[in-house]
N, C-alpha and C. Protein backbone atom coordinates (compact mmCIF):
# COMPACT_ATOMS: atom_id res chain seq x y z
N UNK A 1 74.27 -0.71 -103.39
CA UNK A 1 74.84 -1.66 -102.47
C UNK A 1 73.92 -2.87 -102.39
N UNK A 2 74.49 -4.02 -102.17
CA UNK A 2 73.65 -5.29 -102.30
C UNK A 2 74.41 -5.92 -101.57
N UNK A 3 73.58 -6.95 -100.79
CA UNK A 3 74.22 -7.65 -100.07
C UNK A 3 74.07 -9.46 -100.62
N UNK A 4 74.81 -10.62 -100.23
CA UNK A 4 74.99 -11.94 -100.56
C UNK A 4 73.66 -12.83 -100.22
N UNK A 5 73.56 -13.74 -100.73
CA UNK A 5 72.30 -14.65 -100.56
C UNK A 5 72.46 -14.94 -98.80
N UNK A 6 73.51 -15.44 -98.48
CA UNK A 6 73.84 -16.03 -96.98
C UNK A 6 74.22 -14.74 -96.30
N UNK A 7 73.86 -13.55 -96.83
CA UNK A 7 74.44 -12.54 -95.79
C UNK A 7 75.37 -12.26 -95.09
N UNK A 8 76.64 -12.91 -95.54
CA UNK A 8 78.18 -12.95 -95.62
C UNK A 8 78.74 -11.56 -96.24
N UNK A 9 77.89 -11.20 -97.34
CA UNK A 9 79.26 -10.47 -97.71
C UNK A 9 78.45 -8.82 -98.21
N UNK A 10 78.49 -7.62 -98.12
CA UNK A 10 78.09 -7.10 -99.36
C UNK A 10 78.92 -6.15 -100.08
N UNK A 11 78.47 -5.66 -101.12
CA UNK A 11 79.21 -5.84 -102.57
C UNK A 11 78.44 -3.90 -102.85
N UNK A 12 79.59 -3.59 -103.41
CA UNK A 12 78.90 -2.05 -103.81
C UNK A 12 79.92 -1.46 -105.09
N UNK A 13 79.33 -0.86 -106.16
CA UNK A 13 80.26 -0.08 -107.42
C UNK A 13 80.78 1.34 -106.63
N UNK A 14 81.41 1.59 -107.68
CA UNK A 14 81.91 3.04 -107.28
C UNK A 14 82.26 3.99 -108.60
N UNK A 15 82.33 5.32 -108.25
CA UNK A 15 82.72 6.32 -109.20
C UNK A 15 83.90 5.80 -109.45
N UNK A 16 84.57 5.29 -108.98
CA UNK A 16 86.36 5.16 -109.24
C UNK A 16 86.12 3.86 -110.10
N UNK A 17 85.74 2.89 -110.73
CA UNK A 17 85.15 2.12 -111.57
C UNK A 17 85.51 0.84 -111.12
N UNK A 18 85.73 0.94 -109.71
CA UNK A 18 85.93 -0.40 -109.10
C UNK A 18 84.43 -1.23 -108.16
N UNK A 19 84.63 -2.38 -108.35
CA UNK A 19 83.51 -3.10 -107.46
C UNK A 19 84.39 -3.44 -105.56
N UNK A 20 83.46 -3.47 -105.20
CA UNK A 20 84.43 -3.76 -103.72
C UNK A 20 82.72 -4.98 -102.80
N UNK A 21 84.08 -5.62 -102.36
CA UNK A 21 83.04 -6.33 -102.08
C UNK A 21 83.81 -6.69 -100.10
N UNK A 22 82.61 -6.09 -98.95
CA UNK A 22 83.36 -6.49 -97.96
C UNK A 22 83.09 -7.73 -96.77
N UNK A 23 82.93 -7.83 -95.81
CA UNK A 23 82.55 -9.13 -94.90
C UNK A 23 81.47 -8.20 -94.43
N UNK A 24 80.04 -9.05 -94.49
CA UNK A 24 78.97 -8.48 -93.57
C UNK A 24 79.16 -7.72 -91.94
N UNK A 25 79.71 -8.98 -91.12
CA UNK A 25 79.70 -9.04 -89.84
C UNK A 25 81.05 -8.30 -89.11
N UNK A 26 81.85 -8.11 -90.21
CA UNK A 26 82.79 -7.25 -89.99
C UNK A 26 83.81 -6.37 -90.23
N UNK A 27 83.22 -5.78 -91.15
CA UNK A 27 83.12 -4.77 -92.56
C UNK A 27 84.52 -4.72 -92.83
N UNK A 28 85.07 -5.68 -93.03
CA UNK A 28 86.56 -6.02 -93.27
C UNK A 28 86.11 -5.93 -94.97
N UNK A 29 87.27 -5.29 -95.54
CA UNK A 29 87.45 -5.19 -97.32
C UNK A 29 87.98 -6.41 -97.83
N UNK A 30 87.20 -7.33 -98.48
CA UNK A 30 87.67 -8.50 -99.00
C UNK A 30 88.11 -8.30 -99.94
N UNK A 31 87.46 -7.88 -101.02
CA UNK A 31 88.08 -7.88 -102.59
C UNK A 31 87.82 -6.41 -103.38
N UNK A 32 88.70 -6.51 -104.43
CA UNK A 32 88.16 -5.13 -104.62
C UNK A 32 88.54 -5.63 -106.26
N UNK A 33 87.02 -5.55 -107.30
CA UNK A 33 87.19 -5.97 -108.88
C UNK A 33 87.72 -4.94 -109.28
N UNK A 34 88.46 -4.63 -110.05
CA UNK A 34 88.89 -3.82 -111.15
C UNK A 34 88.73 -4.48 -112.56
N UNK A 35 88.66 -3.62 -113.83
CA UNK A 35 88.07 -3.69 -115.12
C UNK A 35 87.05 -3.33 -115.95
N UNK A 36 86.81 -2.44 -115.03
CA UNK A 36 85.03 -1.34 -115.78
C UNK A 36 85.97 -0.27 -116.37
N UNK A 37 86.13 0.53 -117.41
CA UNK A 37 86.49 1.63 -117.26
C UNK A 37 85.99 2.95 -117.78
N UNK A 38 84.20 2.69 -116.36
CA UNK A 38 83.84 3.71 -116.16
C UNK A 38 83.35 4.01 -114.80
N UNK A 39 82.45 4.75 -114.49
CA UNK A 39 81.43 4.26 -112.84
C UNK A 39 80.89 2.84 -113.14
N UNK A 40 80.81 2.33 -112.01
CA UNK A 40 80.03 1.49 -111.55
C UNK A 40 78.85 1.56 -110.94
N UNK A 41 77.64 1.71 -111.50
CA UNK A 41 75.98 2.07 -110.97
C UNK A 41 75.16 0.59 -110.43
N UNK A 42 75.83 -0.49 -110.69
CA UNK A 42 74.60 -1.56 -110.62
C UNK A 42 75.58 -2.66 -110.15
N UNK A 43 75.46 -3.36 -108.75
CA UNK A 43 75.82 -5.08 -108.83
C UNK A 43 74.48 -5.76 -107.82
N UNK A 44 74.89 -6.86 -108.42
CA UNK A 44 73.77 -8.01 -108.03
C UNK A 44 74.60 -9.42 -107.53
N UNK A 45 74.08 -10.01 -106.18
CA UNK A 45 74.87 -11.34 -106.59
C UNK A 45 73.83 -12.21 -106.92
N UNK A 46 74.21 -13.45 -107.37
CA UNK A 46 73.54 -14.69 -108.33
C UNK A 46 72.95 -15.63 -106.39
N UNK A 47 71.69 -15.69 -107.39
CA UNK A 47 71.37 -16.11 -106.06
C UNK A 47 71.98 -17.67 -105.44
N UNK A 48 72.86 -18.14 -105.98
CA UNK A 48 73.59 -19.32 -105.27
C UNK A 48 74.82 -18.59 -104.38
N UNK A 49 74.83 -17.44 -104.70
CA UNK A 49 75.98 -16.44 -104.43
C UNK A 49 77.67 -16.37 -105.05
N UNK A 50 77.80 -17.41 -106.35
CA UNK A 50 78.94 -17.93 -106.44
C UNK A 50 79.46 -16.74 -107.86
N UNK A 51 78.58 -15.82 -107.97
CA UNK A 51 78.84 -14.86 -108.96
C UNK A 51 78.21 -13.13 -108.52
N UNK A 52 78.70 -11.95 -108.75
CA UNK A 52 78.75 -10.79 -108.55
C UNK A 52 78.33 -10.36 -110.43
N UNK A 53 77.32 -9.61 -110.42
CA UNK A 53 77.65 -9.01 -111.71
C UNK A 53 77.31 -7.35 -111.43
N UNK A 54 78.14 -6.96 -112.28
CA UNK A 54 78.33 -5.35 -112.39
C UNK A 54 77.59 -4.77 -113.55
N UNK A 55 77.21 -3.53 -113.11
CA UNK A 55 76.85 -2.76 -114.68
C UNK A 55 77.13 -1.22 -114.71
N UNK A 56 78.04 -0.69 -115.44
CA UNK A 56 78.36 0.60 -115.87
C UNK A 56 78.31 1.19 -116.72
N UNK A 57 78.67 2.43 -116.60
CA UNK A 57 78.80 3.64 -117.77
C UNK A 57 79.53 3.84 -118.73
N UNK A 58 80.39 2.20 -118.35
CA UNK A 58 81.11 1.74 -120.07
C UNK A 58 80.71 1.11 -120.92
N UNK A 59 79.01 0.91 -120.71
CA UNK A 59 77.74 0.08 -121.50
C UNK A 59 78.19 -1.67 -121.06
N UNK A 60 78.96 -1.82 -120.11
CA UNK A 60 79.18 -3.13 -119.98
C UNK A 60 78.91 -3.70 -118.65
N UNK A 61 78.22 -4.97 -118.86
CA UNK A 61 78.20 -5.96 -117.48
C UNK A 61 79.09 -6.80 -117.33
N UNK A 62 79.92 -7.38 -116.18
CA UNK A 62 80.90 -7.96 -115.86
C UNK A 62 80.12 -9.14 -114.73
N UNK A 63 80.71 -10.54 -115.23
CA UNK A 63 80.65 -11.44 -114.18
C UNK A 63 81.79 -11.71 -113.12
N UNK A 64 81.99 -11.63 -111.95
CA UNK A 64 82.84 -11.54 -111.37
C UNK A 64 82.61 -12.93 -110.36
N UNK A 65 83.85 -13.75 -110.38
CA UNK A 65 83.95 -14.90 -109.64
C UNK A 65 83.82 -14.97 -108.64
N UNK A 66 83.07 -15.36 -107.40
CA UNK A 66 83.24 -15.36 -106.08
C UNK A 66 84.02 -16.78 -105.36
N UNK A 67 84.01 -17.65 -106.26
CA UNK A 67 84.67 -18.93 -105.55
C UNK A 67 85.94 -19.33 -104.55
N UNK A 68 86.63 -17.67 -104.91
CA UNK A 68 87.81 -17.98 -103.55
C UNK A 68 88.15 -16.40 -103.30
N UNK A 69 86.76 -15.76 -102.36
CA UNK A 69 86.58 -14.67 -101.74
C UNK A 69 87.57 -14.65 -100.55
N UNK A 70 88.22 -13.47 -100.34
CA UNK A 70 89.22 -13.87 -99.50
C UNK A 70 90.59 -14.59 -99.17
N UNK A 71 90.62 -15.20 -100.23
CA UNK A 71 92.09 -16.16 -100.72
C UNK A 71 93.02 -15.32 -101.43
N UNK A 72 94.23 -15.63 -101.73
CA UNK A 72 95.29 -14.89 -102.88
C UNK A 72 94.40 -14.45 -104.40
N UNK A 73 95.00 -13.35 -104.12
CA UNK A 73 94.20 -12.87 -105.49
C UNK A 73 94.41 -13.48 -107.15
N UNK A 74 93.72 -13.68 -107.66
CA UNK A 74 94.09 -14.64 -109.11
C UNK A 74 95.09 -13.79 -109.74
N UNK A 75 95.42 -14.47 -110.61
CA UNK A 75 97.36 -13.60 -111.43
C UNK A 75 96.50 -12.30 -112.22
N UNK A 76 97.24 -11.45 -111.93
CA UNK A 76 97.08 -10.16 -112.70
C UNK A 76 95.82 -9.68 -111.61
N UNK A 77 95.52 -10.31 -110.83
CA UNK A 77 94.42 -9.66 -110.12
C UNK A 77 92.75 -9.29 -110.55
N UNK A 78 92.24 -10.14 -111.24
CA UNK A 78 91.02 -10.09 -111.92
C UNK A 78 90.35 -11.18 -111.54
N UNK A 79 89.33 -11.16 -111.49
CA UNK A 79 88.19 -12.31 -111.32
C UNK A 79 87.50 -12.03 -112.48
N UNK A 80 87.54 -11.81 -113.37
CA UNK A 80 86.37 -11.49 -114.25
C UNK A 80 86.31 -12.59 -114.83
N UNK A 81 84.76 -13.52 -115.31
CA UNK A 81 84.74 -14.47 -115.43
C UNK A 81 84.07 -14.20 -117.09
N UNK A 82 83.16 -12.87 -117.15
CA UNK A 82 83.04 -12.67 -118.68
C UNK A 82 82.64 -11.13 -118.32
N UNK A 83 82.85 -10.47 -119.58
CA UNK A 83 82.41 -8.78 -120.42
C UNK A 83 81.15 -9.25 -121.25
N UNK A 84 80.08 -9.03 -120.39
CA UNK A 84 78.77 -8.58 -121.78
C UNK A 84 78.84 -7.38 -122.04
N UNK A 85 78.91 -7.39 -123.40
CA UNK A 85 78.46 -5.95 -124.28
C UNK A 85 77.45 -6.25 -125.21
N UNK A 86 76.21 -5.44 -125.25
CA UNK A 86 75.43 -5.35 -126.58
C UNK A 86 74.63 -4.33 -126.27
N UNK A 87 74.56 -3.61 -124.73
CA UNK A 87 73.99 -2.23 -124.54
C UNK A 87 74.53 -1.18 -125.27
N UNK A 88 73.80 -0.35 -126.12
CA UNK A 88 74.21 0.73 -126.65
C UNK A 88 74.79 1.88 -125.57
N UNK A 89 74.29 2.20 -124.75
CA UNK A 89 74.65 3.51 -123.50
C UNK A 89 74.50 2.92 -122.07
N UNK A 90 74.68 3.66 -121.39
CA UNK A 90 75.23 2.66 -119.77
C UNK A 90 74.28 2.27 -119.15
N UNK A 91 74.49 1.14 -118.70
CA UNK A 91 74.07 -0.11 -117.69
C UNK A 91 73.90 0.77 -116.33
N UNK A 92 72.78 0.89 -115.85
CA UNK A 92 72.15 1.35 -114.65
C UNK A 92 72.07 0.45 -113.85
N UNK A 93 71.62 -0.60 -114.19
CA UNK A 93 70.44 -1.63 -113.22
C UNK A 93 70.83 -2.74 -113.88
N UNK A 94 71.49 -3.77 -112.65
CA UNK A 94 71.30 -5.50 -113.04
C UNK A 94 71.03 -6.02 -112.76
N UNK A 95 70.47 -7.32 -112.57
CA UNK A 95 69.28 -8.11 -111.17
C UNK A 95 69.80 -9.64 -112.02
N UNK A 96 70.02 -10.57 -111.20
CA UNK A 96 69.42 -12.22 -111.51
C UNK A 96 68.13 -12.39 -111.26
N UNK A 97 67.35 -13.13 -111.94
CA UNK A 97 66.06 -14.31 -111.53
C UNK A 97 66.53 -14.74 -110.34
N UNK A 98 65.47 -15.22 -109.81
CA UNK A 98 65.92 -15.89 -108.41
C UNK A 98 66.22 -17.63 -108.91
N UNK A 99 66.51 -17.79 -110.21
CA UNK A 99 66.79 -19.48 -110.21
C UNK A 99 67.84 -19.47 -110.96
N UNK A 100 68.53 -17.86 -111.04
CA UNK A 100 69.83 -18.01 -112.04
C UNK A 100 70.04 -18.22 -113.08
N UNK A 101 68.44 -18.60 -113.61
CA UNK A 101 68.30 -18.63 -115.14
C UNK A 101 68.64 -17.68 -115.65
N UNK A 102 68.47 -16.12 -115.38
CA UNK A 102 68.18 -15.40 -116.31
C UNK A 102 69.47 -14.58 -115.64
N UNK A 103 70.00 -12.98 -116.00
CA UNK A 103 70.58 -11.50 -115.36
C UNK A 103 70.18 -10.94 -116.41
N UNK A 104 69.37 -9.80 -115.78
CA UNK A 104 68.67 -9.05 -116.58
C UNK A 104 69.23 -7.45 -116.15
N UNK A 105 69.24 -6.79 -117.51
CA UNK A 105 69.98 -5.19 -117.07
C UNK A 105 69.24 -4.37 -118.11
N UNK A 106 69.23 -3.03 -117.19
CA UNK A 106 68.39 -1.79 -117.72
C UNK A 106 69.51 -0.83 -118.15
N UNK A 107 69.44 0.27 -118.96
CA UNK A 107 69.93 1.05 -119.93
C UNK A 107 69.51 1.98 -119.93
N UNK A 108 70.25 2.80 -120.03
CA UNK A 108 70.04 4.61 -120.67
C UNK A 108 69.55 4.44 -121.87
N UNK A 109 69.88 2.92 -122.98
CA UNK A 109 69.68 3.30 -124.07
C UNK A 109 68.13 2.35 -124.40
N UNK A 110 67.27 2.53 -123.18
CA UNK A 110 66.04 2.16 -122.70
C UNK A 110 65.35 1.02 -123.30
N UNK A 111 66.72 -0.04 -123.19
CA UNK A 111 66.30 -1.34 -123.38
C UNK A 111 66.67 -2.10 -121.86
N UNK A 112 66.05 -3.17 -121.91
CA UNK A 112 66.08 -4.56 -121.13
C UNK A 112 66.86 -5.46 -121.68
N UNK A 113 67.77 -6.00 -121.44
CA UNK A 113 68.61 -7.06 -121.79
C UNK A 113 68.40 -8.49 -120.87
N UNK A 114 68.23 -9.75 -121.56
CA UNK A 114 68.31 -10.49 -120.70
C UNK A 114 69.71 -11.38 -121.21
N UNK A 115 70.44 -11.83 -120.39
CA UNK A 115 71.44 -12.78 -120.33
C UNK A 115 71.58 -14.12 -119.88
N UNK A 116 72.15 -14.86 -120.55
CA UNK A 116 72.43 -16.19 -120.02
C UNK A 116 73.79 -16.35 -119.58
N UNK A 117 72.96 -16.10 -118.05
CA UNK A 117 75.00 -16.64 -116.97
C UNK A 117 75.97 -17.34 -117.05
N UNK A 118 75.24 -19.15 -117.10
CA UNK A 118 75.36 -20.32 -117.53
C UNK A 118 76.03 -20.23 -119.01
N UNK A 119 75.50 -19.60 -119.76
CA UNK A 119 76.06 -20.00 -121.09
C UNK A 119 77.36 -18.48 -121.28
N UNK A 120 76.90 -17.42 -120.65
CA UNK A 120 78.42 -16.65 -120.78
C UNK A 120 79.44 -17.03 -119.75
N UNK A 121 79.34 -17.80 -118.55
CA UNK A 121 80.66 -18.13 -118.22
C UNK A 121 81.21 -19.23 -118.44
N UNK A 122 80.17 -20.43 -119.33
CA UNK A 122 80.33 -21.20 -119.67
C UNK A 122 81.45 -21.26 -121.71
N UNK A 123 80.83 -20.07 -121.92
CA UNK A 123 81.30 -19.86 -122.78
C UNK A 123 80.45 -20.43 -124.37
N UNK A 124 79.35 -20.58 -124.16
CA UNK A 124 78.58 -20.87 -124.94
C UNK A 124 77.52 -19.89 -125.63
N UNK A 125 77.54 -18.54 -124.62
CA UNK A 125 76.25 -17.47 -125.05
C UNK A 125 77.35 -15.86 -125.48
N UNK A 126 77.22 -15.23 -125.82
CA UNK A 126 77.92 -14.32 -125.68
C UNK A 126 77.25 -12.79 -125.81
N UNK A 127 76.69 -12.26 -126.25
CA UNK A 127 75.61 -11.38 -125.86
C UNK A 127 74.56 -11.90 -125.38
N UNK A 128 72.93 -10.72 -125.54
CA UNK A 128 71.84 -10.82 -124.75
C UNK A 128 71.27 -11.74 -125.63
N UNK A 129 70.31 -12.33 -125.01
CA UNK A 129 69.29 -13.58 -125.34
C UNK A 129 68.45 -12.65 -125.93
N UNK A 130 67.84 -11.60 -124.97
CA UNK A 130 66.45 -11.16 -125.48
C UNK A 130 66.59 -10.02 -125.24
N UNK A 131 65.81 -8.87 -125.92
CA UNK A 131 65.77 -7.49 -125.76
C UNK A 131 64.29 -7.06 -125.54
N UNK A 132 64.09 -6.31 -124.61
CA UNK A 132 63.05 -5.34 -124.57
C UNK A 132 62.86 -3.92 -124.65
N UNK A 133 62.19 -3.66 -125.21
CA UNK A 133 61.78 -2.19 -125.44
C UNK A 133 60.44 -2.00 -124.66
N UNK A 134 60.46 -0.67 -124.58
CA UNK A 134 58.68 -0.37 -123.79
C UNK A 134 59.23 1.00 -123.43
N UNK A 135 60.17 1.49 -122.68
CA UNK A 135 60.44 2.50 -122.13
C UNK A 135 61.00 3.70 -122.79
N UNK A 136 60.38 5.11 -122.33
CA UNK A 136 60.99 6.19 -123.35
C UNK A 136 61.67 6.76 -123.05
N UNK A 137 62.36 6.29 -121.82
CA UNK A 137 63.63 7.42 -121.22
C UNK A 137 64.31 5.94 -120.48
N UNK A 138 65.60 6.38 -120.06
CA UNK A 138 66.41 5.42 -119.47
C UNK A 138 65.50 4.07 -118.56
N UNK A 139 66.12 3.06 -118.79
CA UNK A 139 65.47 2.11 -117.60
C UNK A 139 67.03 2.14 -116.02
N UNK A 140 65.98 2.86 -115.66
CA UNK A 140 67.01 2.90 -114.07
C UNK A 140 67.13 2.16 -112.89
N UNK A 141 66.17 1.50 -112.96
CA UNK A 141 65.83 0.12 -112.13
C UNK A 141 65.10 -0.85 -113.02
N UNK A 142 66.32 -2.23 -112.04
CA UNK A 142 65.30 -3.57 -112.33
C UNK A 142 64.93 -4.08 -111.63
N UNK A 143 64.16 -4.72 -110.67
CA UNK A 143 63.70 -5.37 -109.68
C UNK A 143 62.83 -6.75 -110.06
N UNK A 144 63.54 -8.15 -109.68
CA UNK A 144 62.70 -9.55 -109.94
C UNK A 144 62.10 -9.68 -108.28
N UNK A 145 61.19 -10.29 -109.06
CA UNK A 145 60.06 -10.74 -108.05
C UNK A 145 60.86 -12.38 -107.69
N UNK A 146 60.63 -12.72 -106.16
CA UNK A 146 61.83 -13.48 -105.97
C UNK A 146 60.73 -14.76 -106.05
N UNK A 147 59.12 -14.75 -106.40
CA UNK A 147 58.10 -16.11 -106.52
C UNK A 147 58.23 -16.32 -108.22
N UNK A 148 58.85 -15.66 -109.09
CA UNK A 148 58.65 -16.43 -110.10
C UNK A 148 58.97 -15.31 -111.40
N UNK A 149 58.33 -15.91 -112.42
CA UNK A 149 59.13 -14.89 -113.80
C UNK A 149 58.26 -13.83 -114.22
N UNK A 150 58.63 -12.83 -112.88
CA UNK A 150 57.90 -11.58 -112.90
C UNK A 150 59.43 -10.60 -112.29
N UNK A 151 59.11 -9.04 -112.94
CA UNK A 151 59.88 -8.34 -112.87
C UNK A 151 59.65 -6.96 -113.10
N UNK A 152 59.92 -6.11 -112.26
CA UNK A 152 60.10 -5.02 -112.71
C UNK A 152 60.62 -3.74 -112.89
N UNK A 153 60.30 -2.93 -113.51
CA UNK A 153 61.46 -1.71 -114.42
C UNK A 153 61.06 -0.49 -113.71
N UNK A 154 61.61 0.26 -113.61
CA UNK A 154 61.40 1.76 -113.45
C UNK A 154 62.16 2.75 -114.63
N UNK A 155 61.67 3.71 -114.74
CA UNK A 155 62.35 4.76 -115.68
C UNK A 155 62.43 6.56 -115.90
N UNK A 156 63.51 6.52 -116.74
CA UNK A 156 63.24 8.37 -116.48
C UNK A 156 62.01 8.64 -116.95
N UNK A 157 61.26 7.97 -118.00
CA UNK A 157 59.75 8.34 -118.31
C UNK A 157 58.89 8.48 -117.63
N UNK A 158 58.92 8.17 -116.49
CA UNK A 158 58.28 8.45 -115.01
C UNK A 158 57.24 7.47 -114.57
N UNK A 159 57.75 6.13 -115.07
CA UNK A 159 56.61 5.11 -115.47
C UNK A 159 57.46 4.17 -114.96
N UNK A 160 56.50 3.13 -114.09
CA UNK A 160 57.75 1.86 -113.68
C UNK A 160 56.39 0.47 -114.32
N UNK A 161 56.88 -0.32 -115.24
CA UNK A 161 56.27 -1.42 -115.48
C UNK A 161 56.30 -2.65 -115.02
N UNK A 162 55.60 -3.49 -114.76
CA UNK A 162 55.51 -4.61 -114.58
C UNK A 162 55.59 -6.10 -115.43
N UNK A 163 56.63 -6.78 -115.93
CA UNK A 163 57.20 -7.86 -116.87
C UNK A 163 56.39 -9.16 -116.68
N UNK A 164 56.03 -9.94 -117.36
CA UNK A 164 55.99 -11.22 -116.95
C UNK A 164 56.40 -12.17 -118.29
N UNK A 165 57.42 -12.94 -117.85
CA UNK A 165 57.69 -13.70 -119.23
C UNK A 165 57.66 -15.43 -118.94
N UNK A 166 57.39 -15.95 -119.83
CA UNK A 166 56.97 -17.15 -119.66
C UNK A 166 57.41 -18.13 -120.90
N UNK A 167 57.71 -17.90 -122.22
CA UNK A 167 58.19 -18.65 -123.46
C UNK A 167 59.06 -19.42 -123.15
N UNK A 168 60.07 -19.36 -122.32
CA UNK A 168 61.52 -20.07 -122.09
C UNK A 168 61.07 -21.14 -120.47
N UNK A 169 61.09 -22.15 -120.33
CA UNK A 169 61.13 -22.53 -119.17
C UNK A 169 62.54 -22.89 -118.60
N UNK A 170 62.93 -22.17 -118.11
CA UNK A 170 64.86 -22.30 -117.33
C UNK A 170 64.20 -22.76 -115.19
């Protein structure tokens, strides 16, 4: 469960492979994503709050639109704004950078993925930017440090690491 940058809204997956996202202050059910089709283990919102991303046990992350939360639902009923796939086994853990540069997701198939938001809903990026390895059992958590381009992992290896990346300035 995660809650919104402005503390408006929060947002939680489910076994039933839906995202649901409800009103903070008055746990009214706003939206409810459909299009995973598996569990849902991981959402994050973008820290401007104008995006939700998901990660499941169908090896896929989903960007989900927030721009008219609460309004008529879009035709066919989807917000999905893009499908990353390039995880081999399921998406545990997804986190943004705190400047939206980056969404970064952990794996059973004990890689790190990093993504570009901007360029997949823009339609310019379409898998991961960058891959990491380090871990010998699933990465089950991701956690960014919200001062800067630091981050870190936890795993079934019983080891949680500490990231710092710096090559890219976003």
């Amino acid at each position: 469960m995660w809650h919104s940058p402005d503390c408006r809204y929060v947002a939680a997956g489910s076994l039933d492979r839906a995202v649901r996202l409800w009103d903070a202050e008055t746990g009214a059910l706003l939206e409810r994503f459909d299009g995973h089709s598996d569990s849902v283990y991981s959402v994050s919102f973008s820290p401007v709050g104008k995006l939700l991303a998901s990660g499941s046990l169908d090896k896929t992350l989903k960007l989900w639109d927030l721009s008219n939360v609460g309004t008529k639902p879009a035709a066919g009923g989807s917000k999905c704004k893009h499908t990353c796939e390039g995880h081999k086994d399921f998406v545990l853990s997804v986190v943004f950078a705190p400047n939206e540069s980056w969404l970064i997701s952990g794996s059973k198939d004990r890689s790190v993925q990093f993504w570009d938001p901007k360029g997949l809903v823009g339609g310019s990026s379409d898998g991961p930017v960058l891959i990491l390895q380090g871990h010998q059992n699933s990465v089950i958590s991701v956690a960014h440090s919200p001062a800067g381009k630091v981050f870190a992992t936890g795993s079934g290896d019983k080891r949680a690491r500490i990231w710092k990346y710096s090559s890219v300035d976003r």
